[in-house]
C-alpha atoms as a PDB file:
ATOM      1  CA  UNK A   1       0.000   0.000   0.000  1.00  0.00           C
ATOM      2  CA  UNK A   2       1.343   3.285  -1.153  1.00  0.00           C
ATOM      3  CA  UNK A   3       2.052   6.204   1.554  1.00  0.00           C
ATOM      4  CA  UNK A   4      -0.273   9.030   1.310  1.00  0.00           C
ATOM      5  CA  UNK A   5       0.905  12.510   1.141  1.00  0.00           C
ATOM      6  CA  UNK A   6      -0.095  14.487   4.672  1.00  0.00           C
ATOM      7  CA  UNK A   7      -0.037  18.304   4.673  1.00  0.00           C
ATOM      8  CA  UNK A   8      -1.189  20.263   7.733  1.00  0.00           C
ATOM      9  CA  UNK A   9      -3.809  23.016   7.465  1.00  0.00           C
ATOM     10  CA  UNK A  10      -3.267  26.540   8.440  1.00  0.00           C
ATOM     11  CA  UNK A  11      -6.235  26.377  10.709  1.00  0.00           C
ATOM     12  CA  UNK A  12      -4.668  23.516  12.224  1.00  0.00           C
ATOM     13  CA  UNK A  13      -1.169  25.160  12.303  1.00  0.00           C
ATOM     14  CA  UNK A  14      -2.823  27.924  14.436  1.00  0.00           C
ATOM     15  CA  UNK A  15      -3.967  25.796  16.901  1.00  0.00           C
ATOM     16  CA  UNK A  16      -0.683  23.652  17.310  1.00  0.00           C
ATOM     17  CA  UNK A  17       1.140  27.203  17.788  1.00  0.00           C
ATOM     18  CA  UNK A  18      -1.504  28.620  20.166  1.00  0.00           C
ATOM     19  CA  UNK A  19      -1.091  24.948  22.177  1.00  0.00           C
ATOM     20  CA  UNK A  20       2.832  24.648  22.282  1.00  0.00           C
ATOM     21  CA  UNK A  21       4.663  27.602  22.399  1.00  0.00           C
ATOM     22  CA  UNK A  22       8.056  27.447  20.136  1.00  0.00           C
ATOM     23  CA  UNK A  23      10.864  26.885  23.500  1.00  0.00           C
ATOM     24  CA  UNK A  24       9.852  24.986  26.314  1.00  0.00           C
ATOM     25  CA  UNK A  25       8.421  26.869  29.358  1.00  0.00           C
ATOM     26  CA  UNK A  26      10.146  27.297  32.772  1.00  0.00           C
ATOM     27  CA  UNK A  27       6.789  25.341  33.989  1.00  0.00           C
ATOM     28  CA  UNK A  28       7.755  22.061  31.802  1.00  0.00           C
ATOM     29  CA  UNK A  29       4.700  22.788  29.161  1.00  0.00           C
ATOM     30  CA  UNK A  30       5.904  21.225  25.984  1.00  0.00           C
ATOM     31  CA  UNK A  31       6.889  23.299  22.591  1.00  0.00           C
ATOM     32  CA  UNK A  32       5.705  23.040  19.148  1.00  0.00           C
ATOM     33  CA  UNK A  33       9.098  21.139  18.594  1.00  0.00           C
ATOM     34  CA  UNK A  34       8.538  18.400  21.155  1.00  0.00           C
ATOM     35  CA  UNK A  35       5.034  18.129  19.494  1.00  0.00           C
ATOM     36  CA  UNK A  36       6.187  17.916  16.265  1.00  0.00           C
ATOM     37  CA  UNK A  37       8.799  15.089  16.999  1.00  0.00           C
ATOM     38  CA  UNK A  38       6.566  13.276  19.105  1.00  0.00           C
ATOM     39  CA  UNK A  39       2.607  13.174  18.454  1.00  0.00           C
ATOM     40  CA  UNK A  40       2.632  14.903  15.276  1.00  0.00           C
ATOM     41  CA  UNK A  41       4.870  12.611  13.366  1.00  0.00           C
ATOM     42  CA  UNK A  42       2.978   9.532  15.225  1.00  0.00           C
ATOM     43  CA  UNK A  43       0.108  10.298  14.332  1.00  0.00           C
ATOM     44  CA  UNK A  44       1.245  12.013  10.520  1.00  0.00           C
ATOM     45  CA  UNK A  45       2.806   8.166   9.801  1.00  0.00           C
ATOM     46  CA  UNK A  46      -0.815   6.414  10.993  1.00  0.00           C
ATOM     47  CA  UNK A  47      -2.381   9.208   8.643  1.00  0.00           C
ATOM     48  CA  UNK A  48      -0.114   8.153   5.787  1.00  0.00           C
ATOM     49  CA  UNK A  49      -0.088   4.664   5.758  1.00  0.00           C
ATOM     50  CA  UNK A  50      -3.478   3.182   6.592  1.00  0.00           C
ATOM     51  CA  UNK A  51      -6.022   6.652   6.737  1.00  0.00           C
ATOM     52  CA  UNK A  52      -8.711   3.908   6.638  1.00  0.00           C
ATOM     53  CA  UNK A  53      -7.640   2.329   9.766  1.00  0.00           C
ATOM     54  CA  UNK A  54      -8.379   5.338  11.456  1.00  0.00           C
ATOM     55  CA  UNK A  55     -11.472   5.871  13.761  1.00  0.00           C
ATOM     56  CA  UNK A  56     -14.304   7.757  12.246  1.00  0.00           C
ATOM     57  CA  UNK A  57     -15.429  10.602  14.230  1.00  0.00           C
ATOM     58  CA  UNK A  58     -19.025  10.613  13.018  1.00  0.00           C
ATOM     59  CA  UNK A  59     -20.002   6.985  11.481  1.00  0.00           C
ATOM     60  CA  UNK A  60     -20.213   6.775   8.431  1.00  0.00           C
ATOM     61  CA  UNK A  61     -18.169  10.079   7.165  1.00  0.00           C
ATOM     62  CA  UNK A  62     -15.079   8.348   5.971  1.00  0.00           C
ATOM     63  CA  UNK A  63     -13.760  10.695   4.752  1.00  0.00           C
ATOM     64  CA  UNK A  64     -13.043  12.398   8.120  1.00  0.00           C
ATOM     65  CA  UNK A  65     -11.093   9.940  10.656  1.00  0.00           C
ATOM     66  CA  UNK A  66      -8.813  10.949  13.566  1.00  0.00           C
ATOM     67  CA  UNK A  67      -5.677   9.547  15.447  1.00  0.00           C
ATOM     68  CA  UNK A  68      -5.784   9.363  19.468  1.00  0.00           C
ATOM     69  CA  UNK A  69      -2.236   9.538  21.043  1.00  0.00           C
ATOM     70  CA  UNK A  70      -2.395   8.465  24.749  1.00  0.00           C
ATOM     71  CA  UNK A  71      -0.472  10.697  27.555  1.00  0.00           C
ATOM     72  CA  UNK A  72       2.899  10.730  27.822  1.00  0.00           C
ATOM     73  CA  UNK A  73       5.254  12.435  30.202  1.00  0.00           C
ATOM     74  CA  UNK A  74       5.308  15.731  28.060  1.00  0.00           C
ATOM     75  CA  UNK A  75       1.971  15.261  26.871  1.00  0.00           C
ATOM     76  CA  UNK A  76      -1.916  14.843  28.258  1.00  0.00           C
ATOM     77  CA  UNK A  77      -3.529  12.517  25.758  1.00  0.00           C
ATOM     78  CA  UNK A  78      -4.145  14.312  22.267  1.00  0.00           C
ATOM     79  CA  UNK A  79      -6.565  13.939  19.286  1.00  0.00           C
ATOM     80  CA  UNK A  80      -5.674  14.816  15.844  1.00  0.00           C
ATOM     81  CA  UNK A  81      -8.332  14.935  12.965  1.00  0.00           C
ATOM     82  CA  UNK A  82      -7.799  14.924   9.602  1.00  0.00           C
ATOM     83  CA  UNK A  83      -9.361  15.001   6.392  1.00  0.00           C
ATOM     84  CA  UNK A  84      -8.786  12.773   3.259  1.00  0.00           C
ATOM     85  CA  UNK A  85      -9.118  15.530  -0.042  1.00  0.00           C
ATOM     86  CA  UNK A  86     -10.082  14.334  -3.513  1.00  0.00           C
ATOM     87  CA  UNK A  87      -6.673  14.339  -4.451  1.00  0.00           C
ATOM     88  CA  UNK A  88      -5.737  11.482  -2.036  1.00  0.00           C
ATOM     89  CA  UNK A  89      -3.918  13.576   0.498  1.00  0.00           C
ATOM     90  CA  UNK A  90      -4.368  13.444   3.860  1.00  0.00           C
ATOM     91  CA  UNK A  91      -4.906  17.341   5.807  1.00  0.00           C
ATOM     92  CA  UNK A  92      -4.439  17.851   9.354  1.00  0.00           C
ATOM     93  CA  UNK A  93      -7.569  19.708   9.989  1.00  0.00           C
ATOM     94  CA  UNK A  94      -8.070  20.048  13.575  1.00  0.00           C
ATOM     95  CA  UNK A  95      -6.552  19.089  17.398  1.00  0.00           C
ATOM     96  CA  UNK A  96      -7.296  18.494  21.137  1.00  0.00           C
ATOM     97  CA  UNK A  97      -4.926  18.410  23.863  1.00  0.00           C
ATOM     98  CA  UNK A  98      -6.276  17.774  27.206  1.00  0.00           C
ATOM     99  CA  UNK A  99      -3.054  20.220  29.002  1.00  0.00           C
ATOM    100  CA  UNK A 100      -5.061  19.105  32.541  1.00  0.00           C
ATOM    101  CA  UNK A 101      -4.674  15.800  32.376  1.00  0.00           C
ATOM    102  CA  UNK A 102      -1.569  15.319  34.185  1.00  0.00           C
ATOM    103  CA  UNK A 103      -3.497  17.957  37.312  1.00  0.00           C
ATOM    104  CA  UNK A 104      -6.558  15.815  37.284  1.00  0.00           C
ATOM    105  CA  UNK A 105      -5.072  12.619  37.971  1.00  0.00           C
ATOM    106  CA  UNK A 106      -2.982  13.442  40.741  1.00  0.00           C
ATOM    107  CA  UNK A 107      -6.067  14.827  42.202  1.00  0.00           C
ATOM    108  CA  UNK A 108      -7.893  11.545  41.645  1.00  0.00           C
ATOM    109  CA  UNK A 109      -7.841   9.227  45.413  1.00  0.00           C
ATOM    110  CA  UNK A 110      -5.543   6.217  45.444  1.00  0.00           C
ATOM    111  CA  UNK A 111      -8.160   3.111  46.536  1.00  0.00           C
END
């Protein structure tokens, strides 16, 4: 099976940049290059070679599908959605990072 080419979308762009700034903060919050490295080429490789594998965000839209990356220790978990274009590339659409992941869990009671 052929790769398929995977672009990312300006709106999609804006919303990595607003998420991770470009250095890493004095906090620990991850940059755009940590994201890049790490999620973003995880989930742009998924994307590429099997978009059909993917989980469809509304049944039945196949066209739409997304790519669920689980927490890490930079990272709360993170979903990437994507679009497959007439042209049989693959756009980076849209993205969710849940940043208070890490906050809620250590809240969360040991039983």
């Amino acid at each position: 099976m052929p790769r398929r080419s995977v672009r990312r979308s300006a709106a999609f762009l804006e919303q990595a940049y607003g998420l991770f700034p470009e250095a890493r903060s004095t906090e620990g919050r991850p940059s755009y290059g940590d994201f890049e490295q790490g999620p973003l080429r995880g989930a742009e490789t998924a994307f590429s070679l099997n978009f059909e594998a993917q989980r469809e965000p509304v049944e039945g839209v196949g066209s739409i599908r997304y790519v669920m990356i689980p927490p890490t220790a930079l990272f709360g978990p993170i979903v990437i959605y994507a679009c497959l274009l007439s042209d049989d590339t693959v756009e980076l659409v849209s993205l969710i990072h849940d940043e208070g992941y890490w906050e809620r869990i250590g809240e969360d009671p040991i039983d």
